[in-house]
Protein backbone atom coordinates (compact mmCIF):
# COMPACT_ATOMS: atom_id res chain seq x y z
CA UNK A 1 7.82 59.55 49.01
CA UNK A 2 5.32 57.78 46.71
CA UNK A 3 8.16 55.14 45.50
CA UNK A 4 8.66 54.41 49.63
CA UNK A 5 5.42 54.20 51.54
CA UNK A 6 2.90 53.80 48.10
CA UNK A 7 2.00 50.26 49.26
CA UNK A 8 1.23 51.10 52.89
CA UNK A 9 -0.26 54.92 52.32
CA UNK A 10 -3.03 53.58 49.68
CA UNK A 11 -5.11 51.48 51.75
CA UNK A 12 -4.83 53.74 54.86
CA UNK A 13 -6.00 57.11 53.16
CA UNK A 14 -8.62 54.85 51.16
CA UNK A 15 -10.05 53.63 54.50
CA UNK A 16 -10.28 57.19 56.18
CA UNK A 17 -12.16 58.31 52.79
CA UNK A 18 -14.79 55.11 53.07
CA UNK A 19 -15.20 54.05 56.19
CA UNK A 20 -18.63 55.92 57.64
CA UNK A 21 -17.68 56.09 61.48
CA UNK A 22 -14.43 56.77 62.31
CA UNK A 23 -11.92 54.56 64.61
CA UNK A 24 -9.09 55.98 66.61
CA UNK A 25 -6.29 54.23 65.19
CA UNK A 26 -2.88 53.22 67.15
CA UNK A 27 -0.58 53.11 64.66
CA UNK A 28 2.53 50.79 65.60
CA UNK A 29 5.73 48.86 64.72
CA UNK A 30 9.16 48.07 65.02
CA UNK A 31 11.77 51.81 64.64
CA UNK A 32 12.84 52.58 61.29
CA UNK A 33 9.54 51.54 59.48
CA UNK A 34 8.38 55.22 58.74
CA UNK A 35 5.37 55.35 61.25
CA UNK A 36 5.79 59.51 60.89
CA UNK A 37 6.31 59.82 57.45
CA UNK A 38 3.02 57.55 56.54
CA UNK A 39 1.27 59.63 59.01
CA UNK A 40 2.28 63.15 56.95
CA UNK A 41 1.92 61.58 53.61
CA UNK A 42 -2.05 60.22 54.05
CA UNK A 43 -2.43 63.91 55.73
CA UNK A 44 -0.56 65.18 52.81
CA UNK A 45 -2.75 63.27 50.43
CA UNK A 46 -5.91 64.07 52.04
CA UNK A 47 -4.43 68.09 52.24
CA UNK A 48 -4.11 67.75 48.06
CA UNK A 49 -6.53 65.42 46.75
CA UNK A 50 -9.62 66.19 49.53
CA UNK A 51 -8.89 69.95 50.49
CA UNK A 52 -12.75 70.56 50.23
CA UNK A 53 -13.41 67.75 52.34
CA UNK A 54 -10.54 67.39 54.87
CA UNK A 55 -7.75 69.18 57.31
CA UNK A 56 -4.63 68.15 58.50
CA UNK A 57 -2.92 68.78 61.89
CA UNK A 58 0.01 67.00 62.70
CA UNK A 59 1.08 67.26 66.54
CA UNK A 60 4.76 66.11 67.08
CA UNK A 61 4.74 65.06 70.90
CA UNK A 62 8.28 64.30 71.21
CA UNK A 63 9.37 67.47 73.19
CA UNK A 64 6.64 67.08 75.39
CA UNK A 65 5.81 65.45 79.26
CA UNK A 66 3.06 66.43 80.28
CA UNK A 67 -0.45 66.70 79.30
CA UNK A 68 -0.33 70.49 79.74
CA UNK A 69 2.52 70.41 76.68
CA UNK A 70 0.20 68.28 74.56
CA UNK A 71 -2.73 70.72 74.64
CA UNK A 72 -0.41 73.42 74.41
CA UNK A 73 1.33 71.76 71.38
CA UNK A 74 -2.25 70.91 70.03
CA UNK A 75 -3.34 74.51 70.18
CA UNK A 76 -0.12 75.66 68.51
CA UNK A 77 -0.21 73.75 66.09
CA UNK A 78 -4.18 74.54 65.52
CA UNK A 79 -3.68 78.28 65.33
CA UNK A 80 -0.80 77.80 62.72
CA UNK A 81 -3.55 76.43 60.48
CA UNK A 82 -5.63 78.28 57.86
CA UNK A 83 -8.56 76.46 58.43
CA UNK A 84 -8.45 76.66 62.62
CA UNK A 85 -6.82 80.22 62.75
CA UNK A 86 -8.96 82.47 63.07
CA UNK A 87 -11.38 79.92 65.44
CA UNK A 88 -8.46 79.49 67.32
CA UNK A 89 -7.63 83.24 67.98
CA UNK A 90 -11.08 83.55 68.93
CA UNK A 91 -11.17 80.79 71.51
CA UNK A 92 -8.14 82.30 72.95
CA UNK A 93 -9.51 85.84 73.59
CA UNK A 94 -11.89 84.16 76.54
CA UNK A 95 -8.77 83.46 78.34
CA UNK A 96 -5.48 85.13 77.24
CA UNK A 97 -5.27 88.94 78.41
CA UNK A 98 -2.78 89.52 75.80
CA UNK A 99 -4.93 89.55 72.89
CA UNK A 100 -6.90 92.63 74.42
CA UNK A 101 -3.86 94.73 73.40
CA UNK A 102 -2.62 93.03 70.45
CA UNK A 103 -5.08 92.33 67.50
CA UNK A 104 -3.04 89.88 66.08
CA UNK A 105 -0.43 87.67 67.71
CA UNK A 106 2.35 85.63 65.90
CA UNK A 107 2.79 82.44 66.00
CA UNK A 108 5.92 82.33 68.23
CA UNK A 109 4.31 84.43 70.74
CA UNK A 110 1.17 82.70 70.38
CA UNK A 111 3.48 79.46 71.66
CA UNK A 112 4.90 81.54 74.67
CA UNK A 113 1.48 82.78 75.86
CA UNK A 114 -0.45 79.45 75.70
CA UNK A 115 2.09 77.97 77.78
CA UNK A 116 1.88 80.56 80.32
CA UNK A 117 -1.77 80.36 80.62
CA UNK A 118 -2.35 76.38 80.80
CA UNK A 119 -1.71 74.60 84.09
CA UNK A 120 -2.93 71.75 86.03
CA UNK A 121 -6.05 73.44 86.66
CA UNK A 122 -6.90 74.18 82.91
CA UNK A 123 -5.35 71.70 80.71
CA UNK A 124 -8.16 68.97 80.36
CA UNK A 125 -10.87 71.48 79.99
CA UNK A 126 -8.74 73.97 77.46
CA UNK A 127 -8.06 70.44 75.79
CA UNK A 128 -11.74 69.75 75.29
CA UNK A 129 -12.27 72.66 73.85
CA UNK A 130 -9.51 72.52 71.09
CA UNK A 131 -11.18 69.10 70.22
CA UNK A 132 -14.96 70.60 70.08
CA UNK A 133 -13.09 73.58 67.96
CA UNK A 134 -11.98 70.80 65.78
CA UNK A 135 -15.30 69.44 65.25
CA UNK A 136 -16.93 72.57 64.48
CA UNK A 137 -15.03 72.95 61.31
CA UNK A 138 -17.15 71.88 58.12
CA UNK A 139 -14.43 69.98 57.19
CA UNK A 140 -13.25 65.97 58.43
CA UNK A 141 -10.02 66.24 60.09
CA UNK A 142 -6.91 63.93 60.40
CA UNK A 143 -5.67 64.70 63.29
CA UNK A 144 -2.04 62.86 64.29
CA UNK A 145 -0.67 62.78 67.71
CA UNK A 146 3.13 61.54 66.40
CA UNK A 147 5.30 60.36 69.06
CA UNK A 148 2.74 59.79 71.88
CA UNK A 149 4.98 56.98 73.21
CA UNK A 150 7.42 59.23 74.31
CA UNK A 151 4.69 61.38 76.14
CA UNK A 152 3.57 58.36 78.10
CA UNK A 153 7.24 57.19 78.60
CA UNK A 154 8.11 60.83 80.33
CA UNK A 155 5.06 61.31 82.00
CA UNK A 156 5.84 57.91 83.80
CA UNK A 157 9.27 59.22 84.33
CA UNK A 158 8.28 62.23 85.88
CA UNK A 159 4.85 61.80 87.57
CA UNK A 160 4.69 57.76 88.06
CA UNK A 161 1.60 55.74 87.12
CA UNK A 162 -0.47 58.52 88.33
CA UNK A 163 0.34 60.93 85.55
CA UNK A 164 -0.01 58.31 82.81
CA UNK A 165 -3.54 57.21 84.19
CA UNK A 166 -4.60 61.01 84.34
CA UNK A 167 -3.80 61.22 80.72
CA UNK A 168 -4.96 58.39 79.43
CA UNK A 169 -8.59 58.83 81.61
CA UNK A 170 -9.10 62.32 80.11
CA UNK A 171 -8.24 61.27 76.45
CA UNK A 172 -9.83 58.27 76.16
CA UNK A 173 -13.82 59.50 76.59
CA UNK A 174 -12.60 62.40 74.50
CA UNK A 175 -11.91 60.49 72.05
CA UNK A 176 -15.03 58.33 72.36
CA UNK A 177 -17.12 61.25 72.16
CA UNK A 178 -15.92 62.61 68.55
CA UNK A 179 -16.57 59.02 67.21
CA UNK A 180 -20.45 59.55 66.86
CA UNK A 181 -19.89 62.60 64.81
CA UNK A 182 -17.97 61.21 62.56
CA UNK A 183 -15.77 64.70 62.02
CA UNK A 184 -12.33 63.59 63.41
CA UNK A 185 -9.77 60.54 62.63
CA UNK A 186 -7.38 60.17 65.45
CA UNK A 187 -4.17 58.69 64.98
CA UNK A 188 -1.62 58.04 67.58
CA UNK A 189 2.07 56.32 66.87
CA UNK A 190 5.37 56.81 68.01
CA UNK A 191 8.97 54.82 67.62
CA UNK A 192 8.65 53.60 71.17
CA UNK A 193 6.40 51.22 71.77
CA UNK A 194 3.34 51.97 73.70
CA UNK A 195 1.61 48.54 74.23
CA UNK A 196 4.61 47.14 76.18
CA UNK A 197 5.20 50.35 78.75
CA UNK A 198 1.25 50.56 79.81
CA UNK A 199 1.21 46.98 79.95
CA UNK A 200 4.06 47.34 82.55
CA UNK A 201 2.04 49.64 84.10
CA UNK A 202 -0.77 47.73 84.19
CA UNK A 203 -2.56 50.07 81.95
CA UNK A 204 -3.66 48.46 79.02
CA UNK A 205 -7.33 49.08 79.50
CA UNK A 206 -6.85 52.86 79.09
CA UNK A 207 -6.50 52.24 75.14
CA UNK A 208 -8.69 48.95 74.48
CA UNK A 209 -10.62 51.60 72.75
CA UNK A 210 -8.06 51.97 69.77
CA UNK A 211 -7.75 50.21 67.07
CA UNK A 212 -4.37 48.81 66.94
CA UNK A 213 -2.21 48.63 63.20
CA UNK A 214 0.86 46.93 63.60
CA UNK A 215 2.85 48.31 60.68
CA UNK A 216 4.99 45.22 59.39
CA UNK A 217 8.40 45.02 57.43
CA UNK A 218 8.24 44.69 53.61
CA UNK A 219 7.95 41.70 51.63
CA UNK A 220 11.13 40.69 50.11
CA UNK A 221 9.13 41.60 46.39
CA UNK A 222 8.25 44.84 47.95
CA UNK A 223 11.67 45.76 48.89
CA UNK A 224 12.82 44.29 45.38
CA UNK A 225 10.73 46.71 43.36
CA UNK A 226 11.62 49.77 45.71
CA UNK A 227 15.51 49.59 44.90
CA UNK A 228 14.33 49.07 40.99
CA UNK A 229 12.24 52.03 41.40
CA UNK A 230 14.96 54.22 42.97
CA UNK A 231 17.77 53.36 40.30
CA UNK A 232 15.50 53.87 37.32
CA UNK A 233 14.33 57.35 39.10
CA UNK A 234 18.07 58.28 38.72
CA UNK A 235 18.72 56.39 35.47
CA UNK A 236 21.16 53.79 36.95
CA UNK A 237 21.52 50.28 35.80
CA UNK A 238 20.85 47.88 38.95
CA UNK A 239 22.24 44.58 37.92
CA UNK A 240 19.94 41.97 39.01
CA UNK A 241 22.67 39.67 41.29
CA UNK A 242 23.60 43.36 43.44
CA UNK A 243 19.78 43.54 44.46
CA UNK A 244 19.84 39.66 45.42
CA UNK A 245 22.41 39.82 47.04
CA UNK A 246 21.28 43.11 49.40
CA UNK A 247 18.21 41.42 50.15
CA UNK A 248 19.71 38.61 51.27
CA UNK A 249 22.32 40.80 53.65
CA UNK A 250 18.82 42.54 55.13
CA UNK A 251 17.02 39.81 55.61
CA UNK A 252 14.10 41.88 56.90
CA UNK A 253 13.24 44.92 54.89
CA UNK A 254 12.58 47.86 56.58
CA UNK A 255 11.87 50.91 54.67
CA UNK A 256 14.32 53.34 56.33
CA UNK A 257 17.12 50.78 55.79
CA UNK A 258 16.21 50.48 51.98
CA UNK A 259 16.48 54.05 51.83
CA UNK A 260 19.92 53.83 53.67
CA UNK A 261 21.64 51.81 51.38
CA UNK A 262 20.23 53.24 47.71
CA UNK A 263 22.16 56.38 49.79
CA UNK A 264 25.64 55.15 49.96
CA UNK A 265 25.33 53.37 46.60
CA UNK A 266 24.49 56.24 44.52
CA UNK A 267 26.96 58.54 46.70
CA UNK A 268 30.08 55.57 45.79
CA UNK A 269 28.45 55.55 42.06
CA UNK A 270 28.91 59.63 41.87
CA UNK A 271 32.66 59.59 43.38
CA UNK A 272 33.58 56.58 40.96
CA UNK A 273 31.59 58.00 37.83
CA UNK A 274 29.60 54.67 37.39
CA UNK A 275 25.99 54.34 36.11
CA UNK A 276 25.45 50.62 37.18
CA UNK A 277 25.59 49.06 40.31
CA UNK A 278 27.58 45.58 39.70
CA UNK A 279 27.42 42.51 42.69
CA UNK A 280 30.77 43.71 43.47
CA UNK A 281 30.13 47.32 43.91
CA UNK A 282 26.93 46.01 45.93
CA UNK A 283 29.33 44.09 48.13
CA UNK A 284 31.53 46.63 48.57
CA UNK A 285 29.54 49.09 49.54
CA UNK A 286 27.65 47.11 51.70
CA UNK A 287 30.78 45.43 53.58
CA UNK A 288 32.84 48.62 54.11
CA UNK A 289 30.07 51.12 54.18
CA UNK A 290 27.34 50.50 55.47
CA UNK A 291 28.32 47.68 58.07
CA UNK A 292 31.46 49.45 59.08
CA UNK A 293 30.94 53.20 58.92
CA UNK A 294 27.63 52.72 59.32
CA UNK A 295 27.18 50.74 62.28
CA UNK A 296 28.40 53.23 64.76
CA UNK A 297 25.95 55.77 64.38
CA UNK A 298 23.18 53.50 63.60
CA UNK A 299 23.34 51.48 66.51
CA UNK A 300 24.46 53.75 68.66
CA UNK A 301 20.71 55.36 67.74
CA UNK A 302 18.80 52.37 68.77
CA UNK A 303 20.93 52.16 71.81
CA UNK A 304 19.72 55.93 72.78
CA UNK A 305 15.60 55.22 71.99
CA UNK A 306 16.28 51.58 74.04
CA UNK A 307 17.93 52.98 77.26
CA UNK A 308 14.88 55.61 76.62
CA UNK A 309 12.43 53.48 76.64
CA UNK A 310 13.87 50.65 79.18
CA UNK A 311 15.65 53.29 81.76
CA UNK A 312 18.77 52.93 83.08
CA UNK A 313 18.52 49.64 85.24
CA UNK A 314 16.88 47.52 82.47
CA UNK A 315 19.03 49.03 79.35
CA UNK A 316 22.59 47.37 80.53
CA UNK A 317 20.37 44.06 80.77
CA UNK A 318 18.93 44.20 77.19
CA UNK A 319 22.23 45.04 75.93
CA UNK A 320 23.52 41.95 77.94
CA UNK A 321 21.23 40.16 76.16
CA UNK A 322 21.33 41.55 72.63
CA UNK A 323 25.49 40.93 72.89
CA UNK A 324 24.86 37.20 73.92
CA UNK A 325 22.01 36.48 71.22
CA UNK A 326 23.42 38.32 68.23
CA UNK A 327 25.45 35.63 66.97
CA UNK A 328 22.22 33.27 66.66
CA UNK A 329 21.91 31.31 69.38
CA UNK A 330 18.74 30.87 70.63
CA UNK A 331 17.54 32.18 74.01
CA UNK A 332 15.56 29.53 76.39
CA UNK A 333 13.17 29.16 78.73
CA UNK A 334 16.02 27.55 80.97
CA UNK A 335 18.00 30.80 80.62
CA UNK A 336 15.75 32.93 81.28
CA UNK A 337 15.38 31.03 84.97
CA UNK A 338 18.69 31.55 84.88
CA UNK A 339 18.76 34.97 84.13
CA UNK A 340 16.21 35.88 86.76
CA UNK A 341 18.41 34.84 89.52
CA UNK A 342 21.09 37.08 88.37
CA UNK A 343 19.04 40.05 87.98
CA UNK A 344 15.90 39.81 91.14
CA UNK A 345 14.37 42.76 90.51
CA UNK A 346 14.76 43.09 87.20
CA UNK A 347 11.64 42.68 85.02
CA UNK A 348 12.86 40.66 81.91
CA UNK A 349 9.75 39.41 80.24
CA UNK A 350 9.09 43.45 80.22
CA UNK A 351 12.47 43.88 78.54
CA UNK A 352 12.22 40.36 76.39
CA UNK A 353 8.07 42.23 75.51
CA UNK A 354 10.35 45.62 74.53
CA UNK A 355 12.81 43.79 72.25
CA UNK A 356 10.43 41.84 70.45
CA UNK A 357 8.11 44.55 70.35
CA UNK A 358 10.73 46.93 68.60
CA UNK A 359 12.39 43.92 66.14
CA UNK A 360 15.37 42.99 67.56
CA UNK A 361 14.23 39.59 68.68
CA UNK A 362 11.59 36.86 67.48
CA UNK A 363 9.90 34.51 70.04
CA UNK A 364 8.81 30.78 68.82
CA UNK A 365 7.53 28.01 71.89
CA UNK A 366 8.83 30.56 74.71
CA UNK A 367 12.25 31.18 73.10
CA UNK A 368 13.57 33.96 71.45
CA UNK A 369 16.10 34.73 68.77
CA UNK A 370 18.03 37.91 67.10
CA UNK A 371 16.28 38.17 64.08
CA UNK A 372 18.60 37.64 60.96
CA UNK A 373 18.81 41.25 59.70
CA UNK A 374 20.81 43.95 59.20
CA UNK A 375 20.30 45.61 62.63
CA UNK A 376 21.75 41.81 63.96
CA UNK A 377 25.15 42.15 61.71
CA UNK A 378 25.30 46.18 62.97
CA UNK A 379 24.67 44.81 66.47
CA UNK A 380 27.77 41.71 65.87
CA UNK A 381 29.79 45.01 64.84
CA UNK A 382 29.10 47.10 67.56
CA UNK A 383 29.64 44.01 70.20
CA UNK A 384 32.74 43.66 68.46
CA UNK A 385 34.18 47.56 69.13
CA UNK A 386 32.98 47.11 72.76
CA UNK A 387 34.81 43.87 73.26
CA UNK A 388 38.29 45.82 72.17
């Protein structure tokens, strides 16, 4: 983990350590960049290195669409925690009959019963309280709300604008209100991004509060150092030519994709019995691996978070789109005019925000391109197989 997300994880967990007031941080960036894994490893960090000092609760929202799931995964999550246990089993008497009979209640049925007992009526105010639980522990706590995207994605779904706004009106003043005492470090992030859906929804004042890190691609030097790192981990020669070359086939280095690719090498160099990693192994594995077995799964991934996050009358659109640009023609202004007659009631600068938004296109003067990367050569394969 250190090799991977060193470069990103120092500054973060030295800022939570320095900084005297704490910011609620929206933590953001195009899919595949690790936005989950940073989160757990400055947690992690902070768990290790400042256990005196600091707690760690990680909330995965991803199964959730409501706000009464995200206090209910909040206070499940809390209760599985040394340091919030026993607060939290006391907080929960007031209000959960079961825990006159039983003295102790396991974390499973500790999940059932919470959900029982929150409901519209309940959830902001039970919500509250976990937070003011939070602060009452000595310790600072990093507290991560991981995949809140997809929250506000299937509450809009579900409920409409309405929902999201109710949401996003009870979290942001409780938020704003543990800021003063400096006790917990929010951070929200998520593989979908959340800036384009609530501008859609004309919503973006609900989170001008947070403090916005847009979590960028690696440079190429970066990236070069992180496939030396890996081979020397393992004790493998990496000829200097095979890691030119990759970088020049990725074009934009994402971590996850790094990762990808030291994972098919070092499987072909254990089935051949090899110890280095020539330019022609590099080409090899990279032509019949990882762009043609590959590309199926991986794209058909981004396909599933993109019709996700676009729903199912802008998602044939964007793939339109993607299958027209991924060859590396530019598209205009001009087109887009175009475009918009074809498709009326279609929102397309939402869809052209999305695209951009989650790295599949660049914009320059109004017009946009499919970046040269790997996800663009995946994308030329999978076009391909759905032209047959």
């Amino acid at each position: 983990m250190s090799i991977i997300f060193n470069e990103i994880i120092k500054p973060f967990t030295l800022n939570l350590l320095s900084t005297k007031q704490m910011t609620t941080k929206l933590l953001t960036g195009q899919r595949r960049m690790g936005k989950s894994s940073i989160a757990r490893e400055i947690g992690r960090n902070l768990s290790d290195n400042e256990k005196k000092n600091w707690s760690f609760v990680f909330i995965d929202l991803q199964s959730c669409a409501t706000g009464i799931e995200m206090v209910a995964r909040l206070a499940e999550e809390m209760h599985k925690h040394p340091d919030f246990k026993t607060i939290i089993d006391s907080w929960s008497k007031s209000f959960i009959q079961l825990f006159d009979k039983v003295e102790k209640i396991s974390a499973g049925k500790f999940s059932i019963t919470i959900r029982d007992v929150l409901n519209t009526g309940n959830w902001q105010l039970k919500g509250r309280e976990l937070l003011e639980k939070i602060e009452s522990n000595k310790k600072r706590t990093f507290l991560v709300f991981d995949e809140f995207p997809d929250l506000i994605n299937k509450l809009n779904k579900n409920e409409g604008v309405t929902g999201v706004e109710t949401l996003l009106d009870w979290l942001r003043p409780e938020i704003q209100a543990t800021v003063p005492n400096n006790k917990i470090s929010i951070f929200l992030s998520g593989s979908i991004g959340l800036e384009p859906v609530l501008n859609r929804l004309k919503l973006m004042d609900k989170i001008n509060n947070l403090s916005v890190y847009r979590l960028k691609p690696w440079k190429r030097e970066i990236a070069k150092n992180c496939f030396k790192a890996l081979a020397n981990y393992k004790s493998i020669t990496f000829n200097n030519n095979a890691i030119e070359y990759l970088l020049d086939q990725l074009g934009i280095y994402i971590p996850y994709h790094i990762q990808r690719i030291w994972a098919r090498l070092y499987e072909y160099l254990l089935e051949e019995e090899q110890q280095i990693i020539t330019l022609e192994i590099a080409q090899h594995v990279f032509t019949q691996v990882i762009l043609l077995s590959e590309s199926t799964s991986m794209i058909g991934h981004y396909e599933d978070r993109l019709e996700e996050t676009l729903g199912i009358d802008n998602y044939p659109v964007a793939i339109k789109l993607l299958d027209a640009m991924c060859e590396g023609d530019w598209f205009t202004s001009k087109e887009l005019s175009q475009l918009k007659v074809e498709y009326p009631n279609i929102d397309l600068h939402y869809i052209l925000e999305v695209l951009v938004h989650d790295g599949y296109l660049a914009i320059n003067n109004n017009q946009w391109i499919f970046n040269d990367s790997l996800l663009r050569k995946w994308w030329q394969v999978r076009k391909n197989v759905r032209c047959l």
